[in-house]
PDB file of N, CA and C in Angstrom:
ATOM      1  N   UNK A   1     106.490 106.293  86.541  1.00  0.00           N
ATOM      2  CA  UNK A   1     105.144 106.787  86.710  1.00  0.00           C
ATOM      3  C   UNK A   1     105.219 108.309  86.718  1.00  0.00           C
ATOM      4  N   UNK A   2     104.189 109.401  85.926  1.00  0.00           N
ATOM      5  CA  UNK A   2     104.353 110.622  86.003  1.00  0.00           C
ATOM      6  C   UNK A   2     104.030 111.484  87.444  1.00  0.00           C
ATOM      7  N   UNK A   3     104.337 112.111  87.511  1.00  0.00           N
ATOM      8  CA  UNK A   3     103.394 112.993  89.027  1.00  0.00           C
ATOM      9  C   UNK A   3     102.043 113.239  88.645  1.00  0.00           C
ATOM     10  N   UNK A   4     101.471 113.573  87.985  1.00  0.00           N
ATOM     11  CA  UNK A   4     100.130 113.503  87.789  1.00  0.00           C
ATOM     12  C   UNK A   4      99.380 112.761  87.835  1.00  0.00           C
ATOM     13  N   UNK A   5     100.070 111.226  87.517  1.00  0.00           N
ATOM     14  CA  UNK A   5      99.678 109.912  87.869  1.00  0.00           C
ATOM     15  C   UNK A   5      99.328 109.634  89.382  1.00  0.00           C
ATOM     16  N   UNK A   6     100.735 110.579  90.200  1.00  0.00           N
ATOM     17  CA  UNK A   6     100.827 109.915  91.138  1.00  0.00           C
ATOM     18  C   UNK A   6      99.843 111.305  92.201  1.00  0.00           C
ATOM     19  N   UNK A   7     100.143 112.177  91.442  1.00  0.00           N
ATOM     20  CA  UNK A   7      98.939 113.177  92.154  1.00  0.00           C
ATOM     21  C   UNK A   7      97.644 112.695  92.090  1.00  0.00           C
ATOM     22  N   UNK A   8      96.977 112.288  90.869  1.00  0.00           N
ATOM     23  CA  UNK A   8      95.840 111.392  91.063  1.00  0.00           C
ATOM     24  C   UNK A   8      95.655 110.884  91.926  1.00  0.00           C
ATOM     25  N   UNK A   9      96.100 109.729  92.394  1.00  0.00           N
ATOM     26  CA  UNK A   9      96.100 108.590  92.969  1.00  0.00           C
ATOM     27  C   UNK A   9      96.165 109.503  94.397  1.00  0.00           C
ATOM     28  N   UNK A  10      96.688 110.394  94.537  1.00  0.00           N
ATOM     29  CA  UNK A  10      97.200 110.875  96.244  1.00  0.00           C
ATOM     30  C   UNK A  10      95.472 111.369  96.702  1.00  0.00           C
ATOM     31  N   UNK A  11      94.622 112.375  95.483  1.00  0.00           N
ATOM     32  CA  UNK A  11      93.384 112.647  95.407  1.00  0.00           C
ATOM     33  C   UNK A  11      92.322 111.720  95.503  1.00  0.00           C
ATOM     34  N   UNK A  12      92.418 110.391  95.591  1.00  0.00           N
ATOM     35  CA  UNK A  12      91.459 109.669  95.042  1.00  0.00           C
ATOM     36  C   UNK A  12      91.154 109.226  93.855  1.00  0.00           C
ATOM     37  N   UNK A  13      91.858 109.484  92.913  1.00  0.00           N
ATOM     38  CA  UNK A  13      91.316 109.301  91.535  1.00  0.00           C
ATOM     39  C   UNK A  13      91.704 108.272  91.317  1.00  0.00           C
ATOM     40  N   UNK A  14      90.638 107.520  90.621  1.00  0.00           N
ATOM     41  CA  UNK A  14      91.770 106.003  90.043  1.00  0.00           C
ATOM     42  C   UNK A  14      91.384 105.512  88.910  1.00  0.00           C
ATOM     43  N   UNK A  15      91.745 105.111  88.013  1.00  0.00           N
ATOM     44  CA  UNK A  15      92.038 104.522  87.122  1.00  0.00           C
ATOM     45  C   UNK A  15      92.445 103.130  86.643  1.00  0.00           C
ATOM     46  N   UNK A  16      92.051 102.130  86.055  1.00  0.00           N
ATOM     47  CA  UNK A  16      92.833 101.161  85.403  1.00  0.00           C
ATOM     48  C   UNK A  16      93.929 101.432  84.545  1.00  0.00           C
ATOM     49  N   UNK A  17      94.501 100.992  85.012  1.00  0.00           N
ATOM     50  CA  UNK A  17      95.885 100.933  83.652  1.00  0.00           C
ATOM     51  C   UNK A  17      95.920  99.714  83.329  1.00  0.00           C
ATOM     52  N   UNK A  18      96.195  99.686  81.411  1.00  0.00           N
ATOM     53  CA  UNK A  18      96.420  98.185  81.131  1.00  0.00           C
ATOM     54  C   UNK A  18      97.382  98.123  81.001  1.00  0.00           C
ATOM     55  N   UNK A  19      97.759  96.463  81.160  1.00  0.00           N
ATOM     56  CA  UNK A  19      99.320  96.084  81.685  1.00  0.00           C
ATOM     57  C   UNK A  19     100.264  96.735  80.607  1.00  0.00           C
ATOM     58  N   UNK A  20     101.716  96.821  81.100  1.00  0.00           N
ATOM     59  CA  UNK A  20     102.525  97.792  80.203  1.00  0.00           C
ATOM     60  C   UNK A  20     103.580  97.885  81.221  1.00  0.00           C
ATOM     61  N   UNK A  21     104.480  99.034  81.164  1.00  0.00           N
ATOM     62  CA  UNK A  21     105.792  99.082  81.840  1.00  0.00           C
ATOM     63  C   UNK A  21     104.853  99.787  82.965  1.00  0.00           C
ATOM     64  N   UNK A  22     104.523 100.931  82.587  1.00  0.00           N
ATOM     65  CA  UNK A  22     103.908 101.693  83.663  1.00  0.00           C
ATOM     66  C   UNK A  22     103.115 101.163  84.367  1.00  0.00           C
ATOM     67  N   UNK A  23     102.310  99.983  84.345  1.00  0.00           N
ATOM     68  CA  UNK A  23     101.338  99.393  85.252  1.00  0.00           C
ATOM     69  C   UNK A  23     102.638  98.596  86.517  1.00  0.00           C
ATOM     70  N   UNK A  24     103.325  98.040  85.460  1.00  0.00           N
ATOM     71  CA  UNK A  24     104.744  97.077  86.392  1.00  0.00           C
ATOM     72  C   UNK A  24     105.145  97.902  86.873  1.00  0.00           C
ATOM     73  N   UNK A  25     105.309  99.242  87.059  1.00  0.00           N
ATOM     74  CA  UNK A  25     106.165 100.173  87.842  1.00  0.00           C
ATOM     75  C   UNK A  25     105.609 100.671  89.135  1.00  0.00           C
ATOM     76  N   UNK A  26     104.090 100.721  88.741  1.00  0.00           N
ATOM     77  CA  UNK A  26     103.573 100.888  89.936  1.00  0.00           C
ATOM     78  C   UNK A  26     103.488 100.046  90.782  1.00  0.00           C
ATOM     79  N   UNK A  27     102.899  98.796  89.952  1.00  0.00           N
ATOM     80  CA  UNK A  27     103.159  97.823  91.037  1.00  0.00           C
ATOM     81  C   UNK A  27     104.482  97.056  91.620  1.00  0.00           C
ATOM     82  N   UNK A  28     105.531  97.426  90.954  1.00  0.00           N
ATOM     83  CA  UNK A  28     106.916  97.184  91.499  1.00  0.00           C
ATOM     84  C   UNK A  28     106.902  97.985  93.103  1.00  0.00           C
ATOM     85  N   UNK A  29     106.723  99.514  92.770  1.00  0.00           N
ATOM     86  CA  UNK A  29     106.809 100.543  93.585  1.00  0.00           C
ATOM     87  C   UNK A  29     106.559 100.212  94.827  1.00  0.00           C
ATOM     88  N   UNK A  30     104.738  99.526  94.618  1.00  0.00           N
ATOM     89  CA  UNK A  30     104.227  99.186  96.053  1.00  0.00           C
ATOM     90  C   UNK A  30     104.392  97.983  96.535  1.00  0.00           C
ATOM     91  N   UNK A  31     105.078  97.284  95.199  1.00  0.00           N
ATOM     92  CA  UNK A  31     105.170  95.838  96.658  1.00  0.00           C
ATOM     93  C   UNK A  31     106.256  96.225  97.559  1.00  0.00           C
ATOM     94  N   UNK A  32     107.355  96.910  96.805  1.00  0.00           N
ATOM     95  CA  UNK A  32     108.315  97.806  98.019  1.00  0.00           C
ATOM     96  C   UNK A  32     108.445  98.463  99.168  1.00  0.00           C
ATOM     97  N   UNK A  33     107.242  99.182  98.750  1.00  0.00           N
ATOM     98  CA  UNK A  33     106.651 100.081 100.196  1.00  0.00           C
ATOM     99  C   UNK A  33     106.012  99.425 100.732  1.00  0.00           C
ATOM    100  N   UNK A  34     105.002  98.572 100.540  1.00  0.00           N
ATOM    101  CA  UNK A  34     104.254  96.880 101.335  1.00  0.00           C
ATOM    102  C   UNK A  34     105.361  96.395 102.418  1.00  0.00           C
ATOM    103  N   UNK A  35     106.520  95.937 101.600  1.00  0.00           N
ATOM    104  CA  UNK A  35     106.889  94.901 102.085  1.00  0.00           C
ATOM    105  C   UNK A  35     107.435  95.304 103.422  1.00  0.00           C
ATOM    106  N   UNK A  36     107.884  96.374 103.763  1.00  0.00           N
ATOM    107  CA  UNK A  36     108.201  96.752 105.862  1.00  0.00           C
ATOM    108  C   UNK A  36     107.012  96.455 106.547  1.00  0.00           C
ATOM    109  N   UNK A  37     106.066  96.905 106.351  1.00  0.00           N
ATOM    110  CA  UNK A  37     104.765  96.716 107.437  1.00  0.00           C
ATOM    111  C   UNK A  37     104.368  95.086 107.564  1.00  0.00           C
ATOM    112  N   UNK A  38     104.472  94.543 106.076  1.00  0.00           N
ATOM    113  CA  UNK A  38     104.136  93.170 106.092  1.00  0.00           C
ATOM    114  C   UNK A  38     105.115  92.422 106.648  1.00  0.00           C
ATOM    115  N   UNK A  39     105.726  92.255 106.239  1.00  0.00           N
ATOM    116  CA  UNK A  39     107.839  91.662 107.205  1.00  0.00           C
ATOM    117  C   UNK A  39     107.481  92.056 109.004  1.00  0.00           C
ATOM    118  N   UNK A  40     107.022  92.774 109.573  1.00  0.00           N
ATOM    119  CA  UNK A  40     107.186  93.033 111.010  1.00  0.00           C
ATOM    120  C   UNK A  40     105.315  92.541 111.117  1.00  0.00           C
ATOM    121  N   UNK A  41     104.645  91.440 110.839  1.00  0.00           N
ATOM    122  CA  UNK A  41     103.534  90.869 111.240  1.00  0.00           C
ATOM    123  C   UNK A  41     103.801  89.356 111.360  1.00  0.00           C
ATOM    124  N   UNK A  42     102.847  88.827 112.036  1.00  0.00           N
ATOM    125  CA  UNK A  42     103.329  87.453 112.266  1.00  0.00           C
ATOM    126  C   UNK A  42     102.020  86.500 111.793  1.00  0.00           C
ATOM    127  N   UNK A  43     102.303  85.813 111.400  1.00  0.00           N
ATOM    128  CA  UNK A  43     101.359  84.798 110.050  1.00  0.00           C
ATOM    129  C   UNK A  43     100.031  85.269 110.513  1.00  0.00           C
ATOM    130  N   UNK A  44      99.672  84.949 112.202  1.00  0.00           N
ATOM    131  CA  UNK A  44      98.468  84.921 112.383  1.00  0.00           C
ATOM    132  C   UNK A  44      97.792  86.740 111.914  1.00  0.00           C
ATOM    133  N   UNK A  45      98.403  87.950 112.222  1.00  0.00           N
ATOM    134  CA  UNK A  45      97.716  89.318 112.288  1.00  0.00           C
ATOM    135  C   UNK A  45      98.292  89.138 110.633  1.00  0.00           C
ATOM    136  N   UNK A  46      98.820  88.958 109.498  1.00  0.00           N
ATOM    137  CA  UNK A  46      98.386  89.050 107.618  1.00  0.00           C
ATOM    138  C   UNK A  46      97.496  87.778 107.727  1.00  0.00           C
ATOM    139  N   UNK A  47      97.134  86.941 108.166  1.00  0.00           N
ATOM    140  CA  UNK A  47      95.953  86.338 107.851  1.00  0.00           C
ATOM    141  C   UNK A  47      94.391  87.366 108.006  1.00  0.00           C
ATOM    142  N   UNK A  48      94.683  87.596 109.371  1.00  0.00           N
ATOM    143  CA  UNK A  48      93.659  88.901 109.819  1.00  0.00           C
ATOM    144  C   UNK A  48      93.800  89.626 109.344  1.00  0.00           C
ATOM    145  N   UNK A  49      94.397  90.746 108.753  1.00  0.00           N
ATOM    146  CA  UNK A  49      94.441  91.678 108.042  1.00  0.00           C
ATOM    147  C   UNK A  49      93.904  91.477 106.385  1.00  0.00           C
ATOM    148  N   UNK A  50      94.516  90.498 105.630  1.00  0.00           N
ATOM    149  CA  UNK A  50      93.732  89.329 104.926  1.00  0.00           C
ATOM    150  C   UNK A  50      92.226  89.798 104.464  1.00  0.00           C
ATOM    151  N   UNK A  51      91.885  88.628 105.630  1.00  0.00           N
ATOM    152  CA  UNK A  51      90.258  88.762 106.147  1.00  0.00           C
ATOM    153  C   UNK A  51      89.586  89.942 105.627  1.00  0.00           C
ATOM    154  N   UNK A  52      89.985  91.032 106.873  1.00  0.00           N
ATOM    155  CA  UNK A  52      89.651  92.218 107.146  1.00  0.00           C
ATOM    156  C   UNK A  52      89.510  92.702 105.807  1.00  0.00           C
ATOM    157  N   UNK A  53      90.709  92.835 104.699  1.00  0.00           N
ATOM    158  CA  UNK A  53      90.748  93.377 103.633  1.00  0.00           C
ATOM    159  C   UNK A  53      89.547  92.908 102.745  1.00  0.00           C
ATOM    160  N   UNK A  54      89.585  91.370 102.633  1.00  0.00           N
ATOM    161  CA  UNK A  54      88.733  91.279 101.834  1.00  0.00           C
ATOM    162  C   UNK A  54      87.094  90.989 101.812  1.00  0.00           C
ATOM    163  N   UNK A  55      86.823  91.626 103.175  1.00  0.00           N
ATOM    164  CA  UNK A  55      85.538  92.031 103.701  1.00  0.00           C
ATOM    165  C   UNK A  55      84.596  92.829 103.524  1.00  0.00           C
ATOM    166  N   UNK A  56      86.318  94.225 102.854  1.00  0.00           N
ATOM    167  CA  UNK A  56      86.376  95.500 102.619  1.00  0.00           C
ATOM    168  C   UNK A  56      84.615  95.793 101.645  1.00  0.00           C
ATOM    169  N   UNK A  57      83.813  96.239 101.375  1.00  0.00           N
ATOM    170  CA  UNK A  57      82.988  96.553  99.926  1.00  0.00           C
ATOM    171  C   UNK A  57      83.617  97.239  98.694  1.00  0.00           C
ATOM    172  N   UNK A  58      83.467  96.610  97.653  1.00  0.00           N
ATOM    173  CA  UNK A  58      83.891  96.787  96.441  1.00  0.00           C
ATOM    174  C   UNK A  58      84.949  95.845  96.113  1.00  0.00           C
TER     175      UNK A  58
END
């Protein structure tokens, strides 16, 4: 992913990307960084969190 990509994204900016290496990279990236916070919750608080998320608007 370029820094400008990722400077975007730090700003708010967002974008679709269609699928490609670079879309898989990002999302490689973050299931990585996901996966500590999610690993130290226990079924019931990612169900709630879950929820919560998809409550979110938009």
């Amino acid at each position: 992913m370029s820094d400008t990509v990722e400077r975007r994204a730090h700003r708010g900016e967002h974008r679709e990307l269609p699928d490609g290496p670079q879309r898989q990279a990002i999302e490689l990236k973050t299931d990585r960084r996901a996966a500590g916070p999610y690993a130290v919750l226990t079924a019931e608080e990612r169900l709630t969190m879950l929820a919560d998320l998809a409550a979110l608007p938009g």
